[in-house]
C-alpha atoms as a PDB file:
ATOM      1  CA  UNK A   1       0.000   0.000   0.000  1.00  0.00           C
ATOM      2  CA  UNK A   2       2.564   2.740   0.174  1.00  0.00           C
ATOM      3  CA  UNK A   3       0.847   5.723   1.565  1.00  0.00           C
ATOM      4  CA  UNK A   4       0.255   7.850   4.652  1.00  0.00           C
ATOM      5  CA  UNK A   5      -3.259   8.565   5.146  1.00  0.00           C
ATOM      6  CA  UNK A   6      -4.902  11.500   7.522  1.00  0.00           C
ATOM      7  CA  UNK A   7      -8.739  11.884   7.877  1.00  0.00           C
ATOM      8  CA  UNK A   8     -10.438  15.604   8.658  1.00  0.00           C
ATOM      9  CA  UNK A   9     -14.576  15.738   8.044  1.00  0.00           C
ATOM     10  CA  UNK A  10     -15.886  18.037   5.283  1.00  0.00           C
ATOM     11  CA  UNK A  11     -17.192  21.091   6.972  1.00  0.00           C
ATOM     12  CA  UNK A  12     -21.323  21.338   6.375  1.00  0.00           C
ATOM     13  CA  UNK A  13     -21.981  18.141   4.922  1.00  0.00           C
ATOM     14  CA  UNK A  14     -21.407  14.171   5.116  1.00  0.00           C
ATOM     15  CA  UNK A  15     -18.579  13.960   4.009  1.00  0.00           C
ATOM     16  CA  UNK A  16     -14.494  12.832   5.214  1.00  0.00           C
ATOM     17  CA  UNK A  17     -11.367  14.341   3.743  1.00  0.00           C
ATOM     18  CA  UNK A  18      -8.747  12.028   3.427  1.00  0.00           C
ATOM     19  CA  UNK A  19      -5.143  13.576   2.671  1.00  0.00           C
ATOM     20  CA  UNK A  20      -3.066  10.922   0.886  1.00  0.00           C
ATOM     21  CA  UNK A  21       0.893  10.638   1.001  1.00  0.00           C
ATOM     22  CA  UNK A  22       1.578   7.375  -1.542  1.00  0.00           C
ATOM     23  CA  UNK A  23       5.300   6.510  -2.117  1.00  0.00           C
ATOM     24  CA  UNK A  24       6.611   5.191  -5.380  1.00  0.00           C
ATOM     25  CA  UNK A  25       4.686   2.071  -6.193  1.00  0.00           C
ATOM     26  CA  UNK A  26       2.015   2.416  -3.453  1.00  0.00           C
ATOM     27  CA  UNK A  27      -2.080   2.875  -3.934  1.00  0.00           C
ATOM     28  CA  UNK A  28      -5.235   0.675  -3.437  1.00  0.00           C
ATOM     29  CA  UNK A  29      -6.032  -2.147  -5.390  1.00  0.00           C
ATOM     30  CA  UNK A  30      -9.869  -2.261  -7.509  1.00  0.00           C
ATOM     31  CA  UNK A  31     -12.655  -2.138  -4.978  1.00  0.00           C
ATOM     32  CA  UNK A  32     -16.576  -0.420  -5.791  1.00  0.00           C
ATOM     33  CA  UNK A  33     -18.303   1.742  -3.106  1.00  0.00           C
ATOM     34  CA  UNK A  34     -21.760   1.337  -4.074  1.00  0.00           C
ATOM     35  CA  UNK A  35     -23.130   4.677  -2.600  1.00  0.00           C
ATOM     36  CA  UNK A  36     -19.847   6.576  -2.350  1.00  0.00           C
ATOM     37  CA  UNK A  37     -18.594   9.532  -4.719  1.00  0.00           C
ATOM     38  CA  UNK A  38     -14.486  10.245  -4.559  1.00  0.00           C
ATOM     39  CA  UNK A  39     -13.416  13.069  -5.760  1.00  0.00           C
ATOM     40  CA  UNK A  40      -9.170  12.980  -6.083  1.00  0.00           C
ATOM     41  CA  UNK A  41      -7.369  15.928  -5.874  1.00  0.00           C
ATOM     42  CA  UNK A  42      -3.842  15.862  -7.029  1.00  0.00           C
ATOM     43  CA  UNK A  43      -1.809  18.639  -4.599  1.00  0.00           C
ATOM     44  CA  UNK A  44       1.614  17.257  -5.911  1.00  0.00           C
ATOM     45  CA  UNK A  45       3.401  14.763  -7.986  1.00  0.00           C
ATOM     46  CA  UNK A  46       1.623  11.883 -10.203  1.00  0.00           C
ATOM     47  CA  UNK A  47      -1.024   9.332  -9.371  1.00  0.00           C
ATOM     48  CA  UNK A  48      -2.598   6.905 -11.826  1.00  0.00           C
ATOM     49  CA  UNK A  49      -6.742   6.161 -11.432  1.00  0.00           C
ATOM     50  CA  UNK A  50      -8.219   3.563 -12.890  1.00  0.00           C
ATOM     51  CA  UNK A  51     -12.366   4.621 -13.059  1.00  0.00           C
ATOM     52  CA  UNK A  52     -14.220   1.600 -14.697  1.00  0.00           C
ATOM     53  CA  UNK A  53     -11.582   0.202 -17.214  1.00  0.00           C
ATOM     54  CA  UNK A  54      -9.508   2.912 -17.579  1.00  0.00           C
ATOM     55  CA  UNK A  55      -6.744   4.145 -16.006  1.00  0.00           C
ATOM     56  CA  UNK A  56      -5.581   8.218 -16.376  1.00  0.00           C
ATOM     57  CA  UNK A  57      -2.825   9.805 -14.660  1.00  0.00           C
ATOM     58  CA  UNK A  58      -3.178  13.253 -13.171  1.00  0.00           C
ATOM     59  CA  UNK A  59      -1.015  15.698 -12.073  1.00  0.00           C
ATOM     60  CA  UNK A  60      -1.096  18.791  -9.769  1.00  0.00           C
ATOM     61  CA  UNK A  61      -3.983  20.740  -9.445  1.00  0.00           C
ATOM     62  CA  UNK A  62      -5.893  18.270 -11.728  1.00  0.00           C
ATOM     63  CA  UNK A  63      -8.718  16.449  -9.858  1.00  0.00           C
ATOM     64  CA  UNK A  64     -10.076  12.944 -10.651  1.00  0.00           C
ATOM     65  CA  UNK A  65     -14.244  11.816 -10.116  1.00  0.00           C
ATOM     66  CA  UNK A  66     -15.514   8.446  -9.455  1.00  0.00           C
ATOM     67  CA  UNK A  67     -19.005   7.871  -9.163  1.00  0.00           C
ATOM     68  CA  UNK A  68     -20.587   6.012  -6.675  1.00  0.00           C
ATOM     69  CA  UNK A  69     -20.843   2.152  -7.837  1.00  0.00           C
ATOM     70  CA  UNK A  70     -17.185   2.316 -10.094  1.00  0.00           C
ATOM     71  CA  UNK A  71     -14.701   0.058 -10.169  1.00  0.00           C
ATOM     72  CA  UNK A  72     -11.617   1.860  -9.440  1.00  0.00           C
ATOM     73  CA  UNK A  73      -8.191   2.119  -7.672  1.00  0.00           C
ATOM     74  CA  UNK A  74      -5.409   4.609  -7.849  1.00  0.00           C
ATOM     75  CA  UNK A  75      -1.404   4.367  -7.774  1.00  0.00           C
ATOM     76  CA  UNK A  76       1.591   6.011  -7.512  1.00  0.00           C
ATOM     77  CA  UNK A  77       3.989   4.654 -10.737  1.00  0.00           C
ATOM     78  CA  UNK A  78       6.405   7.685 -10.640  1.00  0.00           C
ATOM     79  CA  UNK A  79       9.561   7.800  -8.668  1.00  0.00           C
ATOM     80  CA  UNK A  80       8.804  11.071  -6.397  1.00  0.00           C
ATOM     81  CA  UNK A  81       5.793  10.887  -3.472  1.00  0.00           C
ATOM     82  CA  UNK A  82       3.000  12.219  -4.453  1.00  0.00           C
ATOM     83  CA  UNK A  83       0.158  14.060  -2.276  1.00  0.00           C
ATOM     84  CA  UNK A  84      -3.982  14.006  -2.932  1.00  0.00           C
ATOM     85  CA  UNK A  85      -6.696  14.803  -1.233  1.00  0.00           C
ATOM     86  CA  UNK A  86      -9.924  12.269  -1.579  1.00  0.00           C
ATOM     87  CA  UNK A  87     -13.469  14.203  -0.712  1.00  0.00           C
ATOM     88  CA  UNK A  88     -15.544  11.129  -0.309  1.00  0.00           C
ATOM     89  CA  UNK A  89     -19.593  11.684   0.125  1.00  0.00           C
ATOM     90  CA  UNK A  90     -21.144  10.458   1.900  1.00  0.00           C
ATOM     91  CA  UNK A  91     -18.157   9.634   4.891  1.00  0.00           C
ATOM     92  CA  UNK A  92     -19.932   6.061   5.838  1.00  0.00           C
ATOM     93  CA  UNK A  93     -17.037   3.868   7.661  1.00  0.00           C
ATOM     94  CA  UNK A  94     -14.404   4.914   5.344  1.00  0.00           C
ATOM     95  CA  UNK A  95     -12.008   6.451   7.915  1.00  0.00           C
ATOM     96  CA  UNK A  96     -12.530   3.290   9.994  1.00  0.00           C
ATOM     97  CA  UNK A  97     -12.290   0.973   7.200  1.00  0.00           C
ATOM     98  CA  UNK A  98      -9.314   2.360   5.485  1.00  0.00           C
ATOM     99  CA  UNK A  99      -7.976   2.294   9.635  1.00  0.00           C
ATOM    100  CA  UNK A 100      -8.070  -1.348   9.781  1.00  0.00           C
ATOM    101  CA  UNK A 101      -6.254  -2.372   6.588  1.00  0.00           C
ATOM    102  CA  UNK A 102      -3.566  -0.225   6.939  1.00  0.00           C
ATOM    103  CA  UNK A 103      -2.736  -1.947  10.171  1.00  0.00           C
ATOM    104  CA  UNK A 104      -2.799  -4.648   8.345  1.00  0.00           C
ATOM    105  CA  UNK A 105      -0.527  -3.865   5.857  1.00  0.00           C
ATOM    106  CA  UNK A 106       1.812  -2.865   8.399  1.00  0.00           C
ATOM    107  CA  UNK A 107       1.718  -6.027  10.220  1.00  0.00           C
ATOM    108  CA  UNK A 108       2.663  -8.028   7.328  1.00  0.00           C
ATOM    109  CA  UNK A 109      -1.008  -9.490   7.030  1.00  0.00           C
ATOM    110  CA  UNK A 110      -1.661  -8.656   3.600  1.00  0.00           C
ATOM    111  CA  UNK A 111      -0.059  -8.259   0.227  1.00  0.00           C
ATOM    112  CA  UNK A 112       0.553  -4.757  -1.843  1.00  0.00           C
ATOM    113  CA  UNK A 113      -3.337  -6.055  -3.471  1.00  0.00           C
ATOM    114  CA  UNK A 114      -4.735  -6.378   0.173  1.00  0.00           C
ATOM    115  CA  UNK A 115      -5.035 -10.202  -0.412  1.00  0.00           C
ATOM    116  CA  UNK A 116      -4.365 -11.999   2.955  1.00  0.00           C
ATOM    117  CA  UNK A 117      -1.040 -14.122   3.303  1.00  0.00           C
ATOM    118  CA  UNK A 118      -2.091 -16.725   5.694  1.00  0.00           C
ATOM    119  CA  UNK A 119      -5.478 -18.097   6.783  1.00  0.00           C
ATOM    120  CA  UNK A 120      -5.671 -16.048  10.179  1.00  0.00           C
ATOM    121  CA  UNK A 121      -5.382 -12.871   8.005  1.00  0.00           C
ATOM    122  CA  UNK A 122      -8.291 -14.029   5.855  1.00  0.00           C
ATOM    123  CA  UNK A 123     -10.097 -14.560   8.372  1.00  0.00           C
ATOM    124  CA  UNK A 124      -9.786 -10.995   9.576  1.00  0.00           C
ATOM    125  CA  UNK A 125      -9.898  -9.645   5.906  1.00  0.00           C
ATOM    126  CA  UNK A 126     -13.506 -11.470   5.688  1.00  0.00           C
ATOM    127  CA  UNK A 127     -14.612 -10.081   9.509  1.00  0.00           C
ATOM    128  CA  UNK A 128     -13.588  -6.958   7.930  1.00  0.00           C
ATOM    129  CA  UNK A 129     -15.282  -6.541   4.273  1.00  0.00           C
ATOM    130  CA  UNK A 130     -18.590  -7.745   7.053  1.00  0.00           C
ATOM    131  CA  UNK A 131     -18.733  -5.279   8.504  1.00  0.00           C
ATOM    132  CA  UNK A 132     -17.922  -2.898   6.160  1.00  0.00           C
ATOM    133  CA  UNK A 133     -20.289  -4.198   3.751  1.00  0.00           C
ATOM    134  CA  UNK A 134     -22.718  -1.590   2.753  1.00  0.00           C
ATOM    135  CA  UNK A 135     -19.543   0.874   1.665  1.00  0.00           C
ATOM    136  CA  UNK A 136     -17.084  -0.925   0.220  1.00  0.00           C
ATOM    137  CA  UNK A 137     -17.072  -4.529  -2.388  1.00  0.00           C
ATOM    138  CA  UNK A 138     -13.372  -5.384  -3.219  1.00  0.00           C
ATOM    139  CA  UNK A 139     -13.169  -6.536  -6.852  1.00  0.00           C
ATOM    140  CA  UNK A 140     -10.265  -8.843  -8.300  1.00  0.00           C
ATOM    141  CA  UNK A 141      -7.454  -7.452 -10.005  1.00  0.00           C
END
């Protein structure tokens, strides 16, 4: 995964802010929020998105929208960091969600495509997509 995440809410609506630091080579694999927009704003450097089928890359001050119910992912394929900030509406259990698998990404549980490495950690994967259910679907590469 790569990245530094910080959450903030959206002032006057539902709605989280989510600043992203993502190294060289880090990002999200292809996942579907059924009822969530994200908007990507690119602050500094590259990222890659892929909306649907098709991956773009964008580059500062250049913003990126997928609609609610897209496939999508994004990635950092340059050699500098690069810094974004997601709007996502509406919030849901995103900054909780996005919480628990980077902990386990930096316990070793899961792979750079959040697929578990041993049965304990799909276990906790599956616990995990439960309850988070109603905002997020992870699709296969």
């Amino acid at each position: 995964m790569k990245q530094r995440l910080s959450f903030r809410p959206a002032e006057g609506e539902d709605a989280v802010l989510v600043d992203m630091w993502v190294e060289p080579g880090g990002g999200v694999p292809p996942h579907v929020h059924p009822s969530m927009e994200e908007r990507f704003e690119v602050i500094s450097g590259e990222l890659s998105f892929l909306a649907g089928r098709k991956w773009q890359t964008a580059g500062a001050g250049e913003t990126v929208v997928v609609p609610a119910g897209t496939r999508h992912a994004y990635r950092n394929s340059g050699a500098e960091p690069a810094h974004g900030v997601c709007h996502a509406s509406p919030a849901q259990s995103l900054e909780e969600f996005l919480t628990d698998a980077a902990a386990m990404a930096r316990d070793g549980k899961i792979t750079r495509h959040g697929l578990p490495k041993s049965p304990a950690a799909l276990v906790q994967v599956l616990r995990m997509a439960l309850r988070h259910r109603r905002m997020v679907v992870m699709r296969p590469l």
